[in-house]
Protein backbone atom coordinates (compact mmCIF):
# COMPACT_ATOMS: atom_id res chain seq x y z
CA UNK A 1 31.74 -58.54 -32.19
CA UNK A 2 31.53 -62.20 -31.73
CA UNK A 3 32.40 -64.04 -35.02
CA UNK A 4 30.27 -67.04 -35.38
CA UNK A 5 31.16 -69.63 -37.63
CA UNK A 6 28.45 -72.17 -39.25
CA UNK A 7 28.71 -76.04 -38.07
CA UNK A 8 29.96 -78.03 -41.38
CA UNK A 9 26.85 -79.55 -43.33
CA UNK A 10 24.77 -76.36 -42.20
CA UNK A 11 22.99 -75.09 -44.78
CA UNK A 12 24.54 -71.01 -45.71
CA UNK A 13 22.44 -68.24 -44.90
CA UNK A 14 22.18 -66.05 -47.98
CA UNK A 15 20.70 -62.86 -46.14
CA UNK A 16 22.35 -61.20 -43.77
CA UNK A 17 19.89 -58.97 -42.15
CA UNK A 18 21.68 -56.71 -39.48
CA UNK A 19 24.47 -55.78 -41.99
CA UNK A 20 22.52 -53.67 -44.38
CA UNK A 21 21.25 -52.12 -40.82
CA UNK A 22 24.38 -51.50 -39.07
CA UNK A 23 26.56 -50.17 -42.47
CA UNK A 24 25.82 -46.44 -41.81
CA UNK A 25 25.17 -47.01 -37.79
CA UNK A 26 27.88 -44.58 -35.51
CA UNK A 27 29.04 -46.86 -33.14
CA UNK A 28 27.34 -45.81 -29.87
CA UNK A 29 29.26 -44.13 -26.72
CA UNK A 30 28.49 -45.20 -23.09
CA UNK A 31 27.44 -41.90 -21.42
CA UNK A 32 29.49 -40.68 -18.50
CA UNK A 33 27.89 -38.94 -15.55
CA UNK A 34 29.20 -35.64 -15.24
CA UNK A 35 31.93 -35.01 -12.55
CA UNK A 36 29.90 -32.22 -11.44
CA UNK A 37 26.74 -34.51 -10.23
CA UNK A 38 29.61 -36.76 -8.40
CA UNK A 39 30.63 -33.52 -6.71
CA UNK A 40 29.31 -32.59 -3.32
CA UNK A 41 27.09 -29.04 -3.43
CA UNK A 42 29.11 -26.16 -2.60
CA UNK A 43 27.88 -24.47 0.98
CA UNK A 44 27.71 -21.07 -1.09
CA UNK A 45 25.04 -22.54 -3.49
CA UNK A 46 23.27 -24.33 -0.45
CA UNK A 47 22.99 -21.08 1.09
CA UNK A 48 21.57 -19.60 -1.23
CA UNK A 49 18.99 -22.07 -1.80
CA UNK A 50 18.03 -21.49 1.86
CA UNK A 51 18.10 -18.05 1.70
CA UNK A 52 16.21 -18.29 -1.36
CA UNK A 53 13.46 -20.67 0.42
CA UNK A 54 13.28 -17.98 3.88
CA UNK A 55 12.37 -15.11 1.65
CA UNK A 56 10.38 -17.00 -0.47
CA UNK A 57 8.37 -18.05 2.49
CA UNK A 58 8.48 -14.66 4.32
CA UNK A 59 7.19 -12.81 1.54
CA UNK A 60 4.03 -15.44 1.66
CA UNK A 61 3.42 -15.10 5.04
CA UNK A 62 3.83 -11.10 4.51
CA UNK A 63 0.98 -11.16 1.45
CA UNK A 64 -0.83 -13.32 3.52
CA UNK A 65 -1.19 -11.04 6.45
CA UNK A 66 -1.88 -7.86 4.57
CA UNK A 67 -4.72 -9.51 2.87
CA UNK A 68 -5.95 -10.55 6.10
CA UNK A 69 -4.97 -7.06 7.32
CA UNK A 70 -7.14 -5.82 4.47
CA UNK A 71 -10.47 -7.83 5.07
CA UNK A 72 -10.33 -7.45 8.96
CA UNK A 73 -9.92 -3.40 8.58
CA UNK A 74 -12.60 -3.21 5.50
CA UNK A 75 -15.38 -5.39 7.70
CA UNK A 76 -14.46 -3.05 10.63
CA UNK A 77 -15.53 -0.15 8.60
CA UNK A 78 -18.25 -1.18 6.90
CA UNK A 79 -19.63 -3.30 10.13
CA UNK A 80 -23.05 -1.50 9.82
CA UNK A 81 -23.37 -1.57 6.23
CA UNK A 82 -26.11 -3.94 6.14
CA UNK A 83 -29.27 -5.10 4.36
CA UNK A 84 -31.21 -6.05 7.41
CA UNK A 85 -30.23 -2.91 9.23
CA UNK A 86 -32.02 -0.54 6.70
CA UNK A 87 -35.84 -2.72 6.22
CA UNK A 88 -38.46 0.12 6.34
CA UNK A 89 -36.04 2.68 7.04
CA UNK A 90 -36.82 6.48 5.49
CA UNK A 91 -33.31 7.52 4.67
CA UNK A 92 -33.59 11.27 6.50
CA UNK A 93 -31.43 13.79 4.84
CA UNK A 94 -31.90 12.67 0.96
CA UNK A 95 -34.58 9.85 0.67
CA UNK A 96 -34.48 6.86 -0.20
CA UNK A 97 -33.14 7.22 -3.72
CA UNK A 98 -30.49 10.30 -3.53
CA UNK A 99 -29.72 10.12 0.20
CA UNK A 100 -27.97 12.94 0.51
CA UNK A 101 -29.08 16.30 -0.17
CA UNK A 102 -28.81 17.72 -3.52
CA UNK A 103 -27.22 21.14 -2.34
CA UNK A 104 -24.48 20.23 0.60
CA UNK A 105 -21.67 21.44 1.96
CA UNK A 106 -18.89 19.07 2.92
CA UNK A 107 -16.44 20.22 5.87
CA UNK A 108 -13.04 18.54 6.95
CA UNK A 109 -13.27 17.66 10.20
CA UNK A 110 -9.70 17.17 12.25
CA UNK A 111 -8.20 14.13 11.76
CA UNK A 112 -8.28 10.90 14.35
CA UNK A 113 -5.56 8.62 14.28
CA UNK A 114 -7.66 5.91 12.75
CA UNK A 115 -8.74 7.69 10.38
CA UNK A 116 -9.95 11.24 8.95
CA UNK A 117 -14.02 12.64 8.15
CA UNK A 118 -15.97 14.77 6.43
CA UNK A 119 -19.53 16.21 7.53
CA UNK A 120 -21.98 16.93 4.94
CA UNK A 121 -24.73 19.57 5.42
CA UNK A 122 -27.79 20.42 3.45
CA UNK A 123 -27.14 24.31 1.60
CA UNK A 124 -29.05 26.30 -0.81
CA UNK A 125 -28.25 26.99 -4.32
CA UNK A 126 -26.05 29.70 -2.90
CA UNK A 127 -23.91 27.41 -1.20
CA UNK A 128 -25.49 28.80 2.13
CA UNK A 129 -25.91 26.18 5.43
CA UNK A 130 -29.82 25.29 5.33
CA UNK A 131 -29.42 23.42 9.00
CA UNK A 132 -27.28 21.13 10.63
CA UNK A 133 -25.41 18.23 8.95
CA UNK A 134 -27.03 15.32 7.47
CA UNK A 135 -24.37 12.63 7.46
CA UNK A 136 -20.32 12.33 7.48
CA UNK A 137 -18.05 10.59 5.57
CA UNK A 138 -15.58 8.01 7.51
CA UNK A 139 -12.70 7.27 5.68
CA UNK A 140 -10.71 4.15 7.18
CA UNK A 141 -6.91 3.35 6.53
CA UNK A 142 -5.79 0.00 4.99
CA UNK A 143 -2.90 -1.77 3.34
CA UNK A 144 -4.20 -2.21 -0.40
CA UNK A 145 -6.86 0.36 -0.09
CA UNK A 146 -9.11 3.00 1.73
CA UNK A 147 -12.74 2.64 3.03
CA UNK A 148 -14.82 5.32 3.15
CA UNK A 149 -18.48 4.92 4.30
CA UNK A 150 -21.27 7.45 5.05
CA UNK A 151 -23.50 7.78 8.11
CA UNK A 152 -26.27 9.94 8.16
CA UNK A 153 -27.68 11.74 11.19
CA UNK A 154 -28.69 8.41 12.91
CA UNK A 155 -25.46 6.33 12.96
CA UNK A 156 -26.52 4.12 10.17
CA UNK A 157 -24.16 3.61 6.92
CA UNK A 158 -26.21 4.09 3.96
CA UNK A 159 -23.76 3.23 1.28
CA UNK A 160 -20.22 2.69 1.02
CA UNK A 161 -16.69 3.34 -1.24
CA UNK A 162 -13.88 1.60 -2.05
CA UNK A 163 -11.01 1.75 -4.18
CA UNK A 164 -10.41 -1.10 -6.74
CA UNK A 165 -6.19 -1.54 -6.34
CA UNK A 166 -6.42 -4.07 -9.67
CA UNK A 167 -7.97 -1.75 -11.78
CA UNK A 168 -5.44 0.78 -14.17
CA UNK A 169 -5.47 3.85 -12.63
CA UNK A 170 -7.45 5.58 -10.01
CA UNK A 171 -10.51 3.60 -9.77
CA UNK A 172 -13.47 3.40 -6.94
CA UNK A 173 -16.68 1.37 -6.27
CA UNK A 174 -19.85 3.06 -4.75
CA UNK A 175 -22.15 0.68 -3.56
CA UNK A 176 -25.52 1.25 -1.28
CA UNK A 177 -25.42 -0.60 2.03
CA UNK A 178 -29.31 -2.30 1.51
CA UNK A 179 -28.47 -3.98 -1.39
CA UNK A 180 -30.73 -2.42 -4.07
CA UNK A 181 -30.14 -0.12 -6.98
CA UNK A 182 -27.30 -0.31 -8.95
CA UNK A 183 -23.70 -0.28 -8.57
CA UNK A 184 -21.41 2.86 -9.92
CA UNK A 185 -17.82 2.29 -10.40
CA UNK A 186 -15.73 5.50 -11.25
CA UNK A 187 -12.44 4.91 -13.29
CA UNK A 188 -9.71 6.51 -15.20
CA UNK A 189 -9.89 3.54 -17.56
CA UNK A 190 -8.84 4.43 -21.06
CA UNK A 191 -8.28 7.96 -20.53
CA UNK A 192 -5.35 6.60 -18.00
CA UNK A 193 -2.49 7.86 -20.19
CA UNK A 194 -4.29 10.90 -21.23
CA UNK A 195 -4.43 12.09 -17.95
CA UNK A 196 -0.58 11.67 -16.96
CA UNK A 197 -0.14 14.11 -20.06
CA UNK A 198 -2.85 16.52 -18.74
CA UNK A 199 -1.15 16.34 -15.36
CA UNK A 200 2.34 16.37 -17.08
CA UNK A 201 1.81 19.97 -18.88
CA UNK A 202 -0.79 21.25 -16.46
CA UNK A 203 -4.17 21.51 -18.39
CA UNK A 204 -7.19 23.12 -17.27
CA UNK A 205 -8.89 19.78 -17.28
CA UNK A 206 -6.58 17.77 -15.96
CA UNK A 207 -8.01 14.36 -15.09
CA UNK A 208 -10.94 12.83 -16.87
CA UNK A 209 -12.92 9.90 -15.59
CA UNK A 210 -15.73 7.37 -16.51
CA UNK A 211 -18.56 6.74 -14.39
CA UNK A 212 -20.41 3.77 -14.98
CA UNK A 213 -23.60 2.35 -13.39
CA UNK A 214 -23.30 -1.67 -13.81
CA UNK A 215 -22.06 -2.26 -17.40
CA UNK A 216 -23.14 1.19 -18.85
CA UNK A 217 -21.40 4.46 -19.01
CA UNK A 218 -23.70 6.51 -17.64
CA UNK A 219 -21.37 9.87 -17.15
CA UNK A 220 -17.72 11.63 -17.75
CA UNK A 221 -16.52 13.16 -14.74
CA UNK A 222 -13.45 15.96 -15.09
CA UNK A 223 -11.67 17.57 -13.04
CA UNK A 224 -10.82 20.56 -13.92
CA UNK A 225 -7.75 23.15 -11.65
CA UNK A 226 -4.20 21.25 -12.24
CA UNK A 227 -1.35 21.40 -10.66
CA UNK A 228 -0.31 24.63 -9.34
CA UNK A 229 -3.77 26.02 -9.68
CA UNK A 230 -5.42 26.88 -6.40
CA UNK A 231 -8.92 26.55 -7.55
CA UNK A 232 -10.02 22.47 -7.60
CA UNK A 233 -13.32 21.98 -9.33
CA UNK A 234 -15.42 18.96 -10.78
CA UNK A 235 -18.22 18.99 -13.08
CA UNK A 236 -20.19 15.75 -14.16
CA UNK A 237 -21.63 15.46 -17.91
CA UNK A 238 -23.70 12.66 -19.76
CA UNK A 239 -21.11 10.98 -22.36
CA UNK A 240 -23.38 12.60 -25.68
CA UNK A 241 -23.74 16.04 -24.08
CA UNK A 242 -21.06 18.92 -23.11
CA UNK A 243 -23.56 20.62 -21.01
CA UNK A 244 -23.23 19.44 -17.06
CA UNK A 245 -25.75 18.68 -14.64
CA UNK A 246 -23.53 18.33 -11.48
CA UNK A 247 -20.76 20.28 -10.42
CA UNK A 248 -18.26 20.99 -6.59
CA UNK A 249 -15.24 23.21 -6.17
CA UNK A 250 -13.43 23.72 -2.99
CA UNK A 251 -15.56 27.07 -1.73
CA UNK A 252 -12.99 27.29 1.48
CA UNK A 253 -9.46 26.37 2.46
CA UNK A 254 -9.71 27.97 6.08
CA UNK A 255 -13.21 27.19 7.47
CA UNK A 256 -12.63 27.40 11.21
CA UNK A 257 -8.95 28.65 10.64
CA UNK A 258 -7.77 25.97 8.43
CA UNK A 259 -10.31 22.95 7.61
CA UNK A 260 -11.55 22.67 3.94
CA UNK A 261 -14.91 23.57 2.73
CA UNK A 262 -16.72 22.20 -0.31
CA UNK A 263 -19.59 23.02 -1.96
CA UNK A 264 -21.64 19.76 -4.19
CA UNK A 265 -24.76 20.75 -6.61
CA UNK A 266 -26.80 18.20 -8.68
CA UNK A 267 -29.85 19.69 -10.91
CA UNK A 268 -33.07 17.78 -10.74
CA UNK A 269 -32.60 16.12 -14.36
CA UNK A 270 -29.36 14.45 -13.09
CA UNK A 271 -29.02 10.77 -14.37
CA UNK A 272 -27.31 9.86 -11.12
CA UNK A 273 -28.45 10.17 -7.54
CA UNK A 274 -27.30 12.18 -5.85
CA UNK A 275 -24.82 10.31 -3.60
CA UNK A 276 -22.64 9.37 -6.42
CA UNK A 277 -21.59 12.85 -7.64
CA UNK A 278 -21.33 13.60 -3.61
CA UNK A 279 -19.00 10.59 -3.15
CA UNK A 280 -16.67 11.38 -6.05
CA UNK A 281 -16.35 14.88 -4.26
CA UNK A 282 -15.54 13.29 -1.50
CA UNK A 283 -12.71 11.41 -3.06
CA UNK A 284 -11.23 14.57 -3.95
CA UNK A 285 -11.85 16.45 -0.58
CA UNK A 286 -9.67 14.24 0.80
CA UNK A 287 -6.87 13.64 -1.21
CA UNK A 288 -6.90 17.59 -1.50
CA UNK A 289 -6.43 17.65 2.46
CA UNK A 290 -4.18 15.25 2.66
CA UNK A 291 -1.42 17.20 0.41
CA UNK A 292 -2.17 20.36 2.31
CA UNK A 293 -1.71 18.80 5.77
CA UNK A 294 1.53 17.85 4.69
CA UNK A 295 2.74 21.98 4.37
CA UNK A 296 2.65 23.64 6.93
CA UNK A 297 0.37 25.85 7.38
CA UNK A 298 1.62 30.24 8.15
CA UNK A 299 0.28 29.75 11.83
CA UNK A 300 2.22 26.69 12.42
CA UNK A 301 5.09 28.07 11.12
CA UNK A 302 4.54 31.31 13.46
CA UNK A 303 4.23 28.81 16.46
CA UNK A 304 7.62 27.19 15.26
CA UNK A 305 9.44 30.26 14.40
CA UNK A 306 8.32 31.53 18.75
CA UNK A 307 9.65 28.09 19.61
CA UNK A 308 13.09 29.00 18.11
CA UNK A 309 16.00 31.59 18.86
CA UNK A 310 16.03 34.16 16.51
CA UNK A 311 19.55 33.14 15.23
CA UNK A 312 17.92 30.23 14.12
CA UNK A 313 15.23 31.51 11.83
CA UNK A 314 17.41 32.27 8.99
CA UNK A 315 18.33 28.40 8.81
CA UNK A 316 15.00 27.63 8.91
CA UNK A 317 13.64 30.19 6.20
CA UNK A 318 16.62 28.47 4.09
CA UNK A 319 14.88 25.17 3.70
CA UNK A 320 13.63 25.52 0.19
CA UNK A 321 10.12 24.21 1.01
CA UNK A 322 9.24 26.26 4.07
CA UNK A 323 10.83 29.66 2.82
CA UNK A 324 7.45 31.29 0.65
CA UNK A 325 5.80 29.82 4.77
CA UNK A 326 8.64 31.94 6.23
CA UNK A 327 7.99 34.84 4.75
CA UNK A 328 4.64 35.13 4.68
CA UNK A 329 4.46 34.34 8.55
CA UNK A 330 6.98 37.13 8.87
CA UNK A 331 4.91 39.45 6.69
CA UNK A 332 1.65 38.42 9.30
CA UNK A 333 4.04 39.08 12.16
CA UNK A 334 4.93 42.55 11.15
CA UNK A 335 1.24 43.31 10.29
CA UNK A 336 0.14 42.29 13.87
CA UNK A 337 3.05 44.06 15.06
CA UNK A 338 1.83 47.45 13.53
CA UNK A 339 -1.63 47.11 14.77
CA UNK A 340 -0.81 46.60 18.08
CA UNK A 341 1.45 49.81 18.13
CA UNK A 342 -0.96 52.18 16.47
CA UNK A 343 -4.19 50.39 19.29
CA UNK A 344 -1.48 51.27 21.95
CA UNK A 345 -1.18 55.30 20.25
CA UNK A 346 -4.72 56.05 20.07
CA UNK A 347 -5.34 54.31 23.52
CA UNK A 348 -2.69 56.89 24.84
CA UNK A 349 -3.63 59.96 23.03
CA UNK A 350 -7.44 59.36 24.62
CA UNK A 351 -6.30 58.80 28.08
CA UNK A 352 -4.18 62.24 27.50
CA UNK A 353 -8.03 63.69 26.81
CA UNK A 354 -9.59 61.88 29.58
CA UNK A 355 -9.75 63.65 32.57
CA UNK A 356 -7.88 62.05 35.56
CA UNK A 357 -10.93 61.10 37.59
CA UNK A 358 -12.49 58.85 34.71
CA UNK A 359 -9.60 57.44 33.45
């Protein structure tokens, strides 16, 4: 502090100002820069940061391509979903409000590798074939979600469905390919958590889902068979009435040897057309196929078992998940085997009859 006198003959300056303001003041400390910003970065820490930045940037470029993945795959599928192509067109197979039939039959088809299908035919309250097929159902692979679409008997794609990957829980869009009438979404929504407890302890009605048409909940959609039941089933319902107006079960698991076979009937007073209960079927059928392709199937397992030296089917039979497939192969095996002995008996005992000149 600089101690400044007064000249002589100055006049005194009664009021000292700045020491009533510095009395209490901490005298103040000239900050220091840390050694550690005067210290070069360790190459650990910039490698890291790199490392950092290259997966940073790879998993960009990765979102970005799947998304692009995505929207190239779902325009590929739904490339003849169009307005323009359906002006003045008469919708053969359902008209132009339901189009599909109100009594069908939807069959698995085998599987391409771009996909898998499902034909639907008209059928009779019965569940009897009424003709040939009136459309299939395309269902085409992507990286967030599956397409499935629905051409009818003259190769045009009449309306369309789509899961929503945002929404909670299983949740699809069903949306007609001219551009009119409204659009259903079907969704787990609240009942979400309610159906992991369902699933959990294997109810009879197992999943439960909402189907609304725009903004309005229009139905309530249940499946009913859980796991370890053989016997899948759906039934639609308005929300203020028990009573159901639309129901499909699986009618066949070996149609042709081993394709699935569903059956889909909507009464006359159904608040939905008839391609909406149809399509949710359809969501099912092919999930359902999907978990039984992945088993193999007793004539399969007979064509592995041939394949394989006999001291080798004991190691096979004690894989946990193909043993029950072991043994009922063997069990169809020994059945075939039996039949063929006792043809072979009475085909000898009548040539024994026979005489030698007509045999």
């Amino acid at each position: 502090r600089l101690n400044i006198r007064p000249l002589p003959g100055a006049p005194r300056r009664t009021k000292q100002c700045h020491v009533h303001d510095t009395a209490g003041a901490m005298p103040r400390e000239r900050p220091e820069t840390p050694y550690t910003e005067m210290e070069p970065e360790s190459k650990g820490k910039r490698c890291c940061k790199a490392t950092g930045k290259v997966c940073g940037g790879a998993c960009c470029v990765y979102l970005l391509v799947v998304v692009l993945m995505q929207a190239a795959l779902y325009k590929w599928a739904t490339l003849h979903c169009s307005a323009g192509a359906l002006i003045d067109y008469e919708y053969p197979g359902g008209g132009a409000k339901d189009l599909v039939p109100s009594n069908s039959l939807v069959t698995e088809q085998d599987p391409r590798w771009w996909g898998s299908s499902f034909i639907a035919s008209p059928a009779n309250k019965d569940g009897l074939p009424e003709g040939a097929s009136a459309g299939v159902y395309y269902r085409t692979w992507g990286p967030l979600f599956w397409t499935v679409t629905y051409q009818d008997i003259t190769s045009k794609e009449t309306f369309v469905i789509r899961d929503r990957p945002l929404a909670l829980g299983g949740s699809h869009k069903i949306m007609r390919c001219d551009g009119t009438g409204s659009v259903y979404v079907v969704t787990e929504g609240s009942h979400y958590f309610m159906n992991i407890i369902r699933e959990l302890f294997g109810m009879y009605s197992s999943r439960v889902y909402n189907i609304w048409e725009d903004s309005t909940l229009v139905a309530i959609s249940s499946k009913l068979g859980g796991s370890g039941q053989s016997h899948k089933q759906m039934i639609f319902r308005a929300p203020d009435s028990d009573v159901p107006f639309a129901s499909s079960f699986l009618k066949d698991r070996h149609y042709h040897g081993h394709f699935d076979e569903w059956f889909v009937q909507v009464n006359e007073d159904s608040p939905l057309p008839n391609f909406v209960p149809n399509s949710v079927t359809v969501l099912m059928a092919f999930a359902t196929a999907a978990m039984k392709n992945q088993t193999a199937a007793p004539g399969q397992m007979l064509e592995l078992l041939e394949e394989l030296p006999p001291a080798q089917h004991r190691e096979v039979a004690a894989v946990p998940e193909v043993a029950a497939v072991v043994l009922d192969a063997q069990s169809v095996v020994a059945e075939k085997n039996e039949a063929v002995v006792e043809a072979l008996e009475v085909v000898e005992a009548k040539e024994a009859t026979v005489p030698d000149q007509h045999v």
